[in-house]
PDB file of N, CA and C in Angstrom:
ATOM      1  N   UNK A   1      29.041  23.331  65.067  1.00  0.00           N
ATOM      2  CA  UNK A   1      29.148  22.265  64.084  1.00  0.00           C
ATOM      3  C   UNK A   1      29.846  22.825  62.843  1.00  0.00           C
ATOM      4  N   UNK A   2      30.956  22.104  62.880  1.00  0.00           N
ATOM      5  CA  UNK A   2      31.185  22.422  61.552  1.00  0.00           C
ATOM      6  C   UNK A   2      31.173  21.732  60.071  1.00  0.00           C
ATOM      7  N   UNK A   3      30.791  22.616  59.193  1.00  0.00           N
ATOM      8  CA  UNK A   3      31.026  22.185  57.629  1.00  0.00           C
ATOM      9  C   UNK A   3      31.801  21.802  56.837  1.00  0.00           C
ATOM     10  N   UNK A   4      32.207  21.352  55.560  1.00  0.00           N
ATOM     11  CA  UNK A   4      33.298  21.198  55.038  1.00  0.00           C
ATOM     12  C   UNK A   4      32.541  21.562  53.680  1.00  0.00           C
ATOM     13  N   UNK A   5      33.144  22.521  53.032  1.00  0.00           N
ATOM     14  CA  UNK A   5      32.772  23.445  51.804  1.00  0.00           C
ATOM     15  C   UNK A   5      33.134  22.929  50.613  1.00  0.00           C
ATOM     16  N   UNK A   6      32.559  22.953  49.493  1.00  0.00           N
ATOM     17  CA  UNK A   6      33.300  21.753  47.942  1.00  0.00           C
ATOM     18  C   UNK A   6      32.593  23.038  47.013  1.00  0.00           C
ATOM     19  N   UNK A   7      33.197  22.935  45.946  1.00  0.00           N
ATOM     20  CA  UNK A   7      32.805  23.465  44.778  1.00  0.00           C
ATOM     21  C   UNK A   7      32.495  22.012  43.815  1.00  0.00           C
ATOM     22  N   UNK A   8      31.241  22.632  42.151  1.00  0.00           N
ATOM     23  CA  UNK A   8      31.790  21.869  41.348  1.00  0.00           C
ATOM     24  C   UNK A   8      32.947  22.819  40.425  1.00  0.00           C
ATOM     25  N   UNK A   9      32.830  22.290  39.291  1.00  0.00           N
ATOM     26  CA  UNK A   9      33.548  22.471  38.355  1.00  0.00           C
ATOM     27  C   UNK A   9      33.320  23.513  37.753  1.00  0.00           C
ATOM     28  N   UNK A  10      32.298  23.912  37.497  1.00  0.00           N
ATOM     29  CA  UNK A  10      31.273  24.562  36.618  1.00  0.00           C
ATOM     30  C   UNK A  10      31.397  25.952  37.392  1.00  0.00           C
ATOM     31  N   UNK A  11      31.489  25.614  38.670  1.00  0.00           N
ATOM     32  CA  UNK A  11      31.480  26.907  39.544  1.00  0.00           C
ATOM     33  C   UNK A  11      32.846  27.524  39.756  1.00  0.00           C
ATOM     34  N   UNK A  12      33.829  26.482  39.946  1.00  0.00           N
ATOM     35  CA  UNK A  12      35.152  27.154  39.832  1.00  0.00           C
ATOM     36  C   UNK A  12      35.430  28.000  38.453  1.00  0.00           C
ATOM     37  N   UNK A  13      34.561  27.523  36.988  1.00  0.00           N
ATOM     38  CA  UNK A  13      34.834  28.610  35.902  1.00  0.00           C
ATOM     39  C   UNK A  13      34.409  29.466  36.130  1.00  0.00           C
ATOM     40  N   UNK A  14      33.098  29.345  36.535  1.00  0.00           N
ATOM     41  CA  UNK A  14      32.523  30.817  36.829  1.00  0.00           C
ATOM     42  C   UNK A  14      33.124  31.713  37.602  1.00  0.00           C
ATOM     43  N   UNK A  15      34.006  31.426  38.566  1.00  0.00           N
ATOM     44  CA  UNK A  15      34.214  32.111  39.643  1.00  0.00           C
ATOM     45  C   UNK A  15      35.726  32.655  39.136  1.00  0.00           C
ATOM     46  N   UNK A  16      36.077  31.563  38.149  1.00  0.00           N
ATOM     47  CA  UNK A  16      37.382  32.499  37.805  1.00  0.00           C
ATOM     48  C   UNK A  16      37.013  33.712  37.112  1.00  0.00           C
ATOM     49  N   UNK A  17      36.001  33.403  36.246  1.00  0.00           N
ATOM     50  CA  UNK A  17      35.677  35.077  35.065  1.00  0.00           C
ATOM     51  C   UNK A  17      35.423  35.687  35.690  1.00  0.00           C
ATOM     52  N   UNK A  18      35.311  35.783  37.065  1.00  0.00           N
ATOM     53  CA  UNK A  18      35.105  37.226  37.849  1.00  0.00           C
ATOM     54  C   UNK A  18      36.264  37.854  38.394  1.00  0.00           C
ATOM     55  N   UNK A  19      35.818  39.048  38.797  1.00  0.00           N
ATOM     56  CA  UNK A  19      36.829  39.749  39.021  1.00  0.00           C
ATOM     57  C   UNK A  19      37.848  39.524  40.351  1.00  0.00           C
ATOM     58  N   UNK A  20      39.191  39.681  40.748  1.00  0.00           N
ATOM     59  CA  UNK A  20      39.809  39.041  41.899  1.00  0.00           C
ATOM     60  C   UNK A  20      39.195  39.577  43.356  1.00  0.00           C
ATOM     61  N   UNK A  21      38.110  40.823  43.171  1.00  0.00           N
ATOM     62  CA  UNK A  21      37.021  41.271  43.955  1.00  0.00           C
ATOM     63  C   UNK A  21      36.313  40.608  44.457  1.00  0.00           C
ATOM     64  N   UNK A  22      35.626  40.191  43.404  1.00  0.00           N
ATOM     65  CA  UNK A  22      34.645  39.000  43.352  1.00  0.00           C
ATOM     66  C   UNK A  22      34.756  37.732  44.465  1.00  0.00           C
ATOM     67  N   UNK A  23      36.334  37.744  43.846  1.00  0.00           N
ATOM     68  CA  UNK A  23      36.553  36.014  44.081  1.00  0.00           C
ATOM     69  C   UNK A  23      36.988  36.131  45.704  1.00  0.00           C
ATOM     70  N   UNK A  24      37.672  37.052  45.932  1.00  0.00           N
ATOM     71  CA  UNK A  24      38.090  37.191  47.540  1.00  0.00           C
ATOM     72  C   UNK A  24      36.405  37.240  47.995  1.00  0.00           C
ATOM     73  N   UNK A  25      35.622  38.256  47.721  1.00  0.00           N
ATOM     74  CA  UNK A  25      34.445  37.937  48.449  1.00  0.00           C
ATOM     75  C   UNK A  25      33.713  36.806  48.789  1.00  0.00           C
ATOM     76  N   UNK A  26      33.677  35.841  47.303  1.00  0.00           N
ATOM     77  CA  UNK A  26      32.909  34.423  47.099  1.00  0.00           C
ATOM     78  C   UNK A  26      33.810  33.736  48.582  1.00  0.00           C
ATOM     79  N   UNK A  27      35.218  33.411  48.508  1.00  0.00           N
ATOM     80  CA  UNK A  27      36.015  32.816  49.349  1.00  0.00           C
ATOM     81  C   UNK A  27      35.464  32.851  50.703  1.00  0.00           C
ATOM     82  N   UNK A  28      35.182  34.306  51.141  1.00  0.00           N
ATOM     83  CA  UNK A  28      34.985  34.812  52.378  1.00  0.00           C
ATOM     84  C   UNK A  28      33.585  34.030  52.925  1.00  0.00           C
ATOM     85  N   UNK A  29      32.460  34.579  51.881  1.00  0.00           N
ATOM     86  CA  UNK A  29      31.435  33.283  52.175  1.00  0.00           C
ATOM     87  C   UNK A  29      31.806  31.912  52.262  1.00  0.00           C
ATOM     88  N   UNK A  30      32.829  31.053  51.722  1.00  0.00           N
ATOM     89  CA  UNK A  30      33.169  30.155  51.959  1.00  0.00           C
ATOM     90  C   UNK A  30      33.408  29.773  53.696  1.00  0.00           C
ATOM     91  N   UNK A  31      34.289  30.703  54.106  1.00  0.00           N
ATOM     92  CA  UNK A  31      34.692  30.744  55.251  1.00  0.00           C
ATOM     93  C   UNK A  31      33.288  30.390  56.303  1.00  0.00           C
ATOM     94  N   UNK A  32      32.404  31.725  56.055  1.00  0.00           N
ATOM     95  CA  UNK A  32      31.080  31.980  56.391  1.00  0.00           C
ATOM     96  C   UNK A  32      30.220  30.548  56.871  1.00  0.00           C
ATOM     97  N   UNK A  33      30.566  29.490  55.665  1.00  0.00           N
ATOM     98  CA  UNK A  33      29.450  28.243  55.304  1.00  0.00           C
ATOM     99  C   UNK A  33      29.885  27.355  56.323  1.00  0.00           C
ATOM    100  N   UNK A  34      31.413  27.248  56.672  1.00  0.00           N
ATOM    101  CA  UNK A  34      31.922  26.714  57.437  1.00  0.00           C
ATOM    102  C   UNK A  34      31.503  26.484  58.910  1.00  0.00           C
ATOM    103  N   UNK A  35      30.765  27.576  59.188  1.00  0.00           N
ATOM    104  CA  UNK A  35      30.563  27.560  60.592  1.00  0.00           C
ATOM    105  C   UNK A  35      28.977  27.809  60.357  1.00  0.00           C
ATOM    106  N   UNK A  36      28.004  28.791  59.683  1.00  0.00           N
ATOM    107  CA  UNK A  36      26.524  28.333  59.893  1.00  0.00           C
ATOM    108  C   UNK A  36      26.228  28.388  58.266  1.00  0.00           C
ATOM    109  N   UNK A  37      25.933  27.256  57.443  1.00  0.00           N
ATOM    110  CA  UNK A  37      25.812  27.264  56.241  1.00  0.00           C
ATOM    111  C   UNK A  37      24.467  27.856  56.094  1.00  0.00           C
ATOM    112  N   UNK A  38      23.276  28.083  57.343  1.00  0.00           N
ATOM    113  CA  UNK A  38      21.992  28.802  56.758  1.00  0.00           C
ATOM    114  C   UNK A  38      22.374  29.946  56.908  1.00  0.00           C
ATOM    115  N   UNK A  39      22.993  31.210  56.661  1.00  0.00           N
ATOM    116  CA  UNK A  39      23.020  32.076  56.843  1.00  0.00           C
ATOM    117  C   UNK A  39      22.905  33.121  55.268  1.00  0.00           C
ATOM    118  N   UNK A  40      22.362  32.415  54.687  1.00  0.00           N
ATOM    119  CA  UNK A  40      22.024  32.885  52.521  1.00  0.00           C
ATOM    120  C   UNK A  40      20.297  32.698  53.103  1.00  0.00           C
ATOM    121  N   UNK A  41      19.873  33.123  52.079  1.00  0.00           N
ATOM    122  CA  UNK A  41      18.123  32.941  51.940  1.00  0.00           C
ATOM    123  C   UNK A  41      17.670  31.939  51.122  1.00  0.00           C
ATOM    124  N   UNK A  42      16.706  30.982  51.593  1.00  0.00           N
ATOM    125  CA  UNK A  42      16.657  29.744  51.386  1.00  0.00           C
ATOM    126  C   UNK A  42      15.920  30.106  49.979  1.00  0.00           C
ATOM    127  N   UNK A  43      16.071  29.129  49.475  1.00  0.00           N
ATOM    128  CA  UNK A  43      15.455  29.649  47.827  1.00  0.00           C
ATOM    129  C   UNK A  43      14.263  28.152  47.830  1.00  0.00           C
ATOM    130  N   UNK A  44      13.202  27.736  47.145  1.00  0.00           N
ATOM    131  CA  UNK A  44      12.216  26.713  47.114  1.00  0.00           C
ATOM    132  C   UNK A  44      12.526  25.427  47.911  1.00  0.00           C
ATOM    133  N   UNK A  45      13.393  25.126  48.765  1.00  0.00           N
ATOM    134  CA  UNK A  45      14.016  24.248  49.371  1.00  0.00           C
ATOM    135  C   UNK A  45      14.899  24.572  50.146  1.00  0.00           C
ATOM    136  N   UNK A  46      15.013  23.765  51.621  1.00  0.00           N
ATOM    137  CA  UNK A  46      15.519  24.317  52.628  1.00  0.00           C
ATOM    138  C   UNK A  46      16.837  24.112  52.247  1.00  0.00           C
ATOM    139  N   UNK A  47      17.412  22.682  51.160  1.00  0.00           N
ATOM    140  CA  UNK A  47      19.078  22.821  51.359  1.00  0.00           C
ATOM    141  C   UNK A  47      19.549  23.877  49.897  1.00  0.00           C
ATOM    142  N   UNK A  48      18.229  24.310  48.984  1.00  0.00           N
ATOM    143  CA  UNK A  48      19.120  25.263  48.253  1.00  0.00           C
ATOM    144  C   UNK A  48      18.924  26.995  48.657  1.00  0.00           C
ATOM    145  N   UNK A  49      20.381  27.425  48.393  1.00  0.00           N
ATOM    146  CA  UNK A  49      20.514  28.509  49.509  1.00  0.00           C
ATOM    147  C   UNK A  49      21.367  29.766  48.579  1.00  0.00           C
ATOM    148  N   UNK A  50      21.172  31.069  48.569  1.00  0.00           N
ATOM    149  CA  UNK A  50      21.607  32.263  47.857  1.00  0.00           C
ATOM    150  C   UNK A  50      22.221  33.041  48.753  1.00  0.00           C
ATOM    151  N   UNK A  51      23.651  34.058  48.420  1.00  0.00           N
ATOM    152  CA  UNK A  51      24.068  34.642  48.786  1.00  0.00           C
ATOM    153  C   UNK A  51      24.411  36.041  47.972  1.00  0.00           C
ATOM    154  N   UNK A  52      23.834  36.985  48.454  1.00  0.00           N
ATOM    155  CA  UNK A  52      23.619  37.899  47.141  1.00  0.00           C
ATOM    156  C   UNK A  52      25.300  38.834  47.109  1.00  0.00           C
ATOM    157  N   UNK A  53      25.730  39.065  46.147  1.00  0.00           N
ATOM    158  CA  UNK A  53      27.126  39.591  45.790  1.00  0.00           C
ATOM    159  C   UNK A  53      26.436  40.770  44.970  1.00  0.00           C
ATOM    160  N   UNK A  54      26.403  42.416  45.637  1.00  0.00           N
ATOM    161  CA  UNK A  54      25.394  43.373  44.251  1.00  0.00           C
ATOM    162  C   UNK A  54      24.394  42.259  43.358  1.00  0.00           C
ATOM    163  N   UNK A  55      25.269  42.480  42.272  1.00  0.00           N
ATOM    164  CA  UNK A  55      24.437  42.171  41.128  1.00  0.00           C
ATOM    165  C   UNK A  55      24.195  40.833  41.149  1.00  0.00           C
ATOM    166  N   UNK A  56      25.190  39.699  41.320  1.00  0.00           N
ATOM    167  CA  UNK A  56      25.567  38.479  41.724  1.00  0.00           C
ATOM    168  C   UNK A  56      24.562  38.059  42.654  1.00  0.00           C
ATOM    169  N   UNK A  57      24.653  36.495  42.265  1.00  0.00           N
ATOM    170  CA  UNK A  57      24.042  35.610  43.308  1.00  0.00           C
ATOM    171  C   UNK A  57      25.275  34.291  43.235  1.00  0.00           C
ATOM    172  N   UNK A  58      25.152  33.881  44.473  1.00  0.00           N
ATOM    173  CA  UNK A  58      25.803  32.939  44.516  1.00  0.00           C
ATOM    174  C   UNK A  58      25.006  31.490  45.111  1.00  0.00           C
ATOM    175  N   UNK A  59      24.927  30.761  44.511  1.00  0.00           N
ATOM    176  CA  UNK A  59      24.061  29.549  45.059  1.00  0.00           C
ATOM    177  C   UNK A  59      24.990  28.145  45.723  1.00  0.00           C
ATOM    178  N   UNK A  60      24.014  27.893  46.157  1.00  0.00           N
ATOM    179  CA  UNK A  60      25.031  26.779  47.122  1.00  0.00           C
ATOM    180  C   UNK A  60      23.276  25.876  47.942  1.00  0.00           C
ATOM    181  N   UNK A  61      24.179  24.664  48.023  1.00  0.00           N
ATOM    182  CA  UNK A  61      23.554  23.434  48.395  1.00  0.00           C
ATOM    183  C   UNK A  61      24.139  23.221  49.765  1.00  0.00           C
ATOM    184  N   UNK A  62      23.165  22.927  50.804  1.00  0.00           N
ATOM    185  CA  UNK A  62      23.522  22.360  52.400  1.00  0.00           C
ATOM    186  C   UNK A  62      23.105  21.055  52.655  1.00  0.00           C
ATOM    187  N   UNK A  63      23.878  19.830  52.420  1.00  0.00           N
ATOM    188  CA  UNK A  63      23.428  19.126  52.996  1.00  0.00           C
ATOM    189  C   UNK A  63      23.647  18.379  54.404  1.00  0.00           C
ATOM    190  N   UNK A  64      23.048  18.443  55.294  1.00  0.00           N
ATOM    191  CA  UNK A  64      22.927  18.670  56.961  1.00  0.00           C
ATOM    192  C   UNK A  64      23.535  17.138  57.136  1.00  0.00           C
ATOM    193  N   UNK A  65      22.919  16.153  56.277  1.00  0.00           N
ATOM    194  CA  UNK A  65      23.469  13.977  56.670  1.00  0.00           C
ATOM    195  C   UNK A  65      24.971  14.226  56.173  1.00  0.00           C
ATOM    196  N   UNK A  66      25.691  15.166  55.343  1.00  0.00           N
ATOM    197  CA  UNK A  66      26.850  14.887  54.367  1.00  0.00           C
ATOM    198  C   UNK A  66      27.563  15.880  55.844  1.00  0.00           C
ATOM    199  N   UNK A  67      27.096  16.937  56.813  1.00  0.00           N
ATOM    200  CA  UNK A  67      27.912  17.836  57.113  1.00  0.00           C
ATOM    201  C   UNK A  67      28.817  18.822  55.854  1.00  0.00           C
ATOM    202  N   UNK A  68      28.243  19.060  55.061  1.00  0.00           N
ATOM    203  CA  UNK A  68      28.749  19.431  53.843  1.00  0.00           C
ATOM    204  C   UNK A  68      28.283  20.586  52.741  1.00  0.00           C
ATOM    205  N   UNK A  69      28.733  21.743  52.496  1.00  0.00           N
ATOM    206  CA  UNK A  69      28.299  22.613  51.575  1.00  0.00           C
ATOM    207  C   UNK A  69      28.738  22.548  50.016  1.00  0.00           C
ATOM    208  N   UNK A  70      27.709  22.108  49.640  1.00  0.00           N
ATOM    209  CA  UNK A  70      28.416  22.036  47.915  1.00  0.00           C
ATOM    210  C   UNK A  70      27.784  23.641  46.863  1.00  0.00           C
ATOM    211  N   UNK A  71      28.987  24.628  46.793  1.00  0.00           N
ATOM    212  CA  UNK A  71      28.830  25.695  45.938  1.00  0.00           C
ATOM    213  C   UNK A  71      28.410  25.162  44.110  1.00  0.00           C
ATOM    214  N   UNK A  72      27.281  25.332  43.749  1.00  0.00           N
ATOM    215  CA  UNK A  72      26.801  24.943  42.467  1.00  0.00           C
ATOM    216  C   UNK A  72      26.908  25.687  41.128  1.00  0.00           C
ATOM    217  N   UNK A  73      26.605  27.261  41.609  1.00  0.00           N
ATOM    218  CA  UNK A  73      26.093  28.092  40.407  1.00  0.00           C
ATOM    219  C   UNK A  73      26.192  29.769  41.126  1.00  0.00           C
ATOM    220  N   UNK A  74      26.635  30.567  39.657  1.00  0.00           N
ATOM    221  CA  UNK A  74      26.160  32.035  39.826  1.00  0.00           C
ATOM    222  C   UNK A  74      25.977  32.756  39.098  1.00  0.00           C
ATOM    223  N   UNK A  75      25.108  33.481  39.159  1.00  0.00           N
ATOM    224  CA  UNK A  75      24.242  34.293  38.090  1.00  0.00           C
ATOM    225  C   UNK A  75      24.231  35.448  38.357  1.00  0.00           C
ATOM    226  N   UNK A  76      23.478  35.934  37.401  1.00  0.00           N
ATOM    227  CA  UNK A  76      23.080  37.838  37.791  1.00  0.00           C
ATOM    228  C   UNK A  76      21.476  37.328  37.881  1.00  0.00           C
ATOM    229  N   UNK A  77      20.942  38.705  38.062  1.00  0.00           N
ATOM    230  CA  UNK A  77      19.558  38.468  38.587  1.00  0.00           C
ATOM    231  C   UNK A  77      18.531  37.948  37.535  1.00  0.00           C
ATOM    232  N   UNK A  78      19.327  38.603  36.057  1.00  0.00           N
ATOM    233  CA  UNK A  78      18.760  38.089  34.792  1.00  0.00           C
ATOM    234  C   UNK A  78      18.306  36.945  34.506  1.00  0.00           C
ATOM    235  N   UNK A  79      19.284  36.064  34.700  1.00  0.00           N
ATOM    236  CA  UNK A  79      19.259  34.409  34.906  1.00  0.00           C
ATOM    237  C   UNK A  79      19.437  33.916  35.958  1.00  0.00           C
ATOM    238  N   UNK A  80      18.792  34.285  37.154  1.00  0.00           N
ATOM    239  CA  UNK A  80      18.521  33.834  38.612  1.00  0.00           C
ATOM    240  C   UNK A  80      17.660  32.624  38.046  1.00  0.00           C
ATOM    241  N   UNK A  81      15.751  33.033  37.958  1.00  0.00           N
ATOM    242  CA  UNK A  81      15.027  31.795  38.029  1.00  0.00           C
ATOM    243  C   UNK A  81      15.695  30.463  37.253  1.00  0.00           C
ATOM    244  N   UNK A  82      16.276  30.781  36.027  1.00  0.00           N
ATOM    245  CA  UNK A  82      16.688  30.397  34.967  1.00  0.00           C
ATOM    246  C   UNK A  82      17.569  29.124  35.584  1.00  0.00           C
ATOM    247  N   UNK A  83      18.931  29.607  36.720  1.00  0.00           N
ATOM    248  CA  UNK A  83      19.865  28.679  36.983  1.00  0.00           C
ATOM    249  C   UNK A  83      19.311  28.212  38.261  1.00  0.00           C
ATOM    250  N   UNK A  84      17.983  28.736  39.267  1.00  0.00           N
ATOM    251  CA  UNK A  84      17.556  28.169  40.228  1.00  0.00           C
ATOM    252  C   UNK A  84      16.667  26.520  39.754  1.00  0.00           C
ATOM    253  N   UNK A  85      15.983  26.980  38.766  1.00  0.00           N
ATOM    254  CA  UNK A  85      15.192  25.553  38.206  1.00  0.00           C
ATOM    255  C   UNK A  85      16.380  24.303  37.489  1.00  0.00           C
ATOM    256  N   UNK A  86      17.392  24.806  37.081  1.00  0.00           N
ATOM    257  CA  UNK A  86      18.170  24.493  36.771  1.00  0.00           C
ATOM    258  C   UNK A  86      19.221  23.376  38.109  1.00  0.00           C
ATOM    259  N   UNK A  87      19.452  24.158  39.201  1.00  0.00           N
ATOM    260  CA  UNK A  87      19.956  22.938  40.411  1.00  0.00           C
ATOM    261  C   UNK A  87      18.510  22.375  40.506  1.00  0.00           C
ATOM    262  N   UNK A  88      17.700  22.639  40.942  1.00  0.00           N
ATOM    263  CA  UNK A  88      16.162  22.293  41.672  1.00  0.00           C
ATOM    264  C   UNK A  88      16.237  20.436  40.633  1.00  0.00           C
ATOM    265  N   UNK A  89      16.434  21.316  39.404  1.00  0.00           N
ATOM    266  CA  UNK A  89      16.278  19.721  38.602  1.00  0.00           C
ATOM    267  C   UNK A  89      17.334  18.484  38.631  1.00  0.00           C
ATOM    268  N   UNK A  90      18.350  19.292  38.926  1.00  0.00           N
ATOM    269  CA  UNK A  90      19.667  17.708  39.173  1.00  0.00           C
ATOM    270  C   UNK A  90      20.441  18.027  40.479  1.00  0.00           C
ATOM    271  N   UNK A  91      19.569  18.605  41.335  1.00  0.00           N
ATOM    272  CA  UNK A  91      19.704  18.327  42.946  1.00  0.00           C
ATOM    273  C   UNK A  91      20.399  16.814  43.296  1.00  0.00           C
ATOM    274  N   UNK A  92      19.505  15.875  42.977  1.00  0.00           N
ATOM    275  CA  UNK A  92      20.283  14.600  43.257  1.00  0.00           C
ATOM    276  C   UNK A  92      21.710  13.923  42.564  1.00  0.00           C
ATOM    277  N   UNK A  93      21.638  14.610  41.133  1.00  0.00           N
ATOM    278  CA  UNK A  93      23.375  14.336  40.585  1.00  0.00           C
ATOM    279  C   UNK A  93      24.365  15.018  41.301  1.00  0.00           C
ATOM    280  N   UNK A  94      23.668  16.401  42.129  1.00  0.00           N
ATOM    281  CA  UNK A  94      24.758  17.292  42.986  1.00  0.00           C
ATOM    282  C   UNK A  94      25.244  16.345  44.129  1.00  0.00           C
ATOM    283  N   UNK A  95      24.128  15.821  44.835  1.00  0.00           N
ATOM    284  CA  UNK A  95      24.009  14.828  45.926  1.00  0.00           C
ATOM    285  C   UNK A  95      25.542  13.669  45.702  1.00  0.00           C
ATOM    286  N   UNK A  96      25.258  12.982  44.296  1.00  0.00           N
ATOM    287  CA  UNK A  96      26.079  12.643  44.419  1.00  0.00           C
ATOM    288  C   UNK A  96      27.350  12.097  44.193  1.00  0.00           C
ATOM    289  N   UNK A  97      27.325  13.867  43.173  1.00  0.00           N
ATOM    290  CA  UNK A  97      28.841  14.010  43.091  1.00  0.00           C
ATOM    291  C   UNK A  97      29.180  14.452  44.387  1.00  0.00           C
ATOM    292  N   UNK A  98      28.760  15.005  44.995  1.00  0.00           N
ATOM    293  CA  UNK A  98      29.498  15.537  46.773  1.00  0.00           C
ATOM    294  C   UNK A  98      29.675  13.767  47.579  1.00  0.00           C
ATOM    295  N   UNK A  99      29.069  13.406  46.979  1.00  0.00           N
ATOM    296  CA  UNK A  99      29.183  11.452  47.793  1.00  0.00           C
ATOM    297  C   UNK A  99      30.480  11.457  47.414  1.00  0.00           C
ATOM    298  N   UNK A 100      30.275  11.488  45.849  1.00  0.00           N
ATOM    299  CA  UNK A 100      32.143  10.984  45.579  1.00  0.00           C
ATOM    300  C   UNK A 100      33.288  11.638  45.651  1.00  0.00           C
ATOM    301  N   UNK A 101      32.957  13.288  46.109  1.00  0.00           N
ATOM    302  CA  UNK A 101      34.073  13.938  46.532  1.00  0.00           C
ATOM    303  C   UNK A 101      34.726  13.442  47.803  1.00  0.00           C
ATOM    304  N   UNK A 102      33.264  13.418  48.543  1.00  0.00           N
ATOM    305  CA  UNK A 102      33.549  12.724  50.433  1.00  0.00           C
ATOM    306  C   UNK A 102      34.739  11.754  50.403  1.00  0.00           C
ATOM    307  N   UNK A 103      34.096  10.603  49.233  1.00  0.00           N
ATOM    308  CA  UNK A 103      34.526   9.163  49.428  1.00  0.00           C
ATOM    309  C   UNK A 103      36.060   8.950  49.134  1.00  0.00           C
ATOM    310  N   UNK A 104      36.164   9.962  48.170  1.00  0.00           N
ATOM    311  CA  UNK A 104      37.728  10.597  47.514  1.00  0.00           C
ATOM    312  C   UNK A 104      38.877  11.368  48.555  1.00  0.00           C
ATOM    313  N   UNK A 105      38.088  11.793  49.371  1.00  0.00           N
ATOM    314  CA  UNK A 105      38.768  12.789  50.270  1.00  0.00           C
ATOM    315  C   UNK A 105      39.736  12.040  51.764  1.00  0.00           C
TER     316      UNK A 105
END
């Protein structure tokens, strides 16, 4: 089964201030989500999901009805809980801005 992978906005800045290291790696997980999106460690909920980069985390949303991975947020470990409560709370605005990416696409 396959996925179809989305960023927001918020995550493409983030992902630029990193290093072109970084960003080839983040990509590669992209690739990764494509084909089994559980393959990160499920964080308080089965569709929010971590992929650890060293210091980095990379978070990302699976939703299984959309066929669809939406990349949200990334942190260092400092502000892990910090940006995890942070999706946990507008989970459903993620929901559905990925509706209107679909509907756009």
């Amino acid at each position: 089964m396959t996925y179809e992978v989305y960023t927001t906005k918020s995550f493409e800045k983030e992902m630029s201030s990193l290093s072109e290291e970084y960003q080839r790696r983040i990509k590669n997980i992209f690739l990764q989500m494509k084909e089994n999106p559980y393959t990160g460690d499920p964080l308080q909920s089965k569709i929010l999901r971590e992929k650890r980069l060293e210091e980095k985390r990379v978070y990302y949303l699976v939703f299984e009805d959309l066929k669809a991975v939406l990349f949200v947020a990334i942190s260092d470990k400092k502000t892990q809980q910090k940006t995890i409560n942070f999706i946990l709370e507008y989970i459903n605005e993620y929901k559905a801005y990925l509706k209107e990416l679909l509907e756009n696409n």
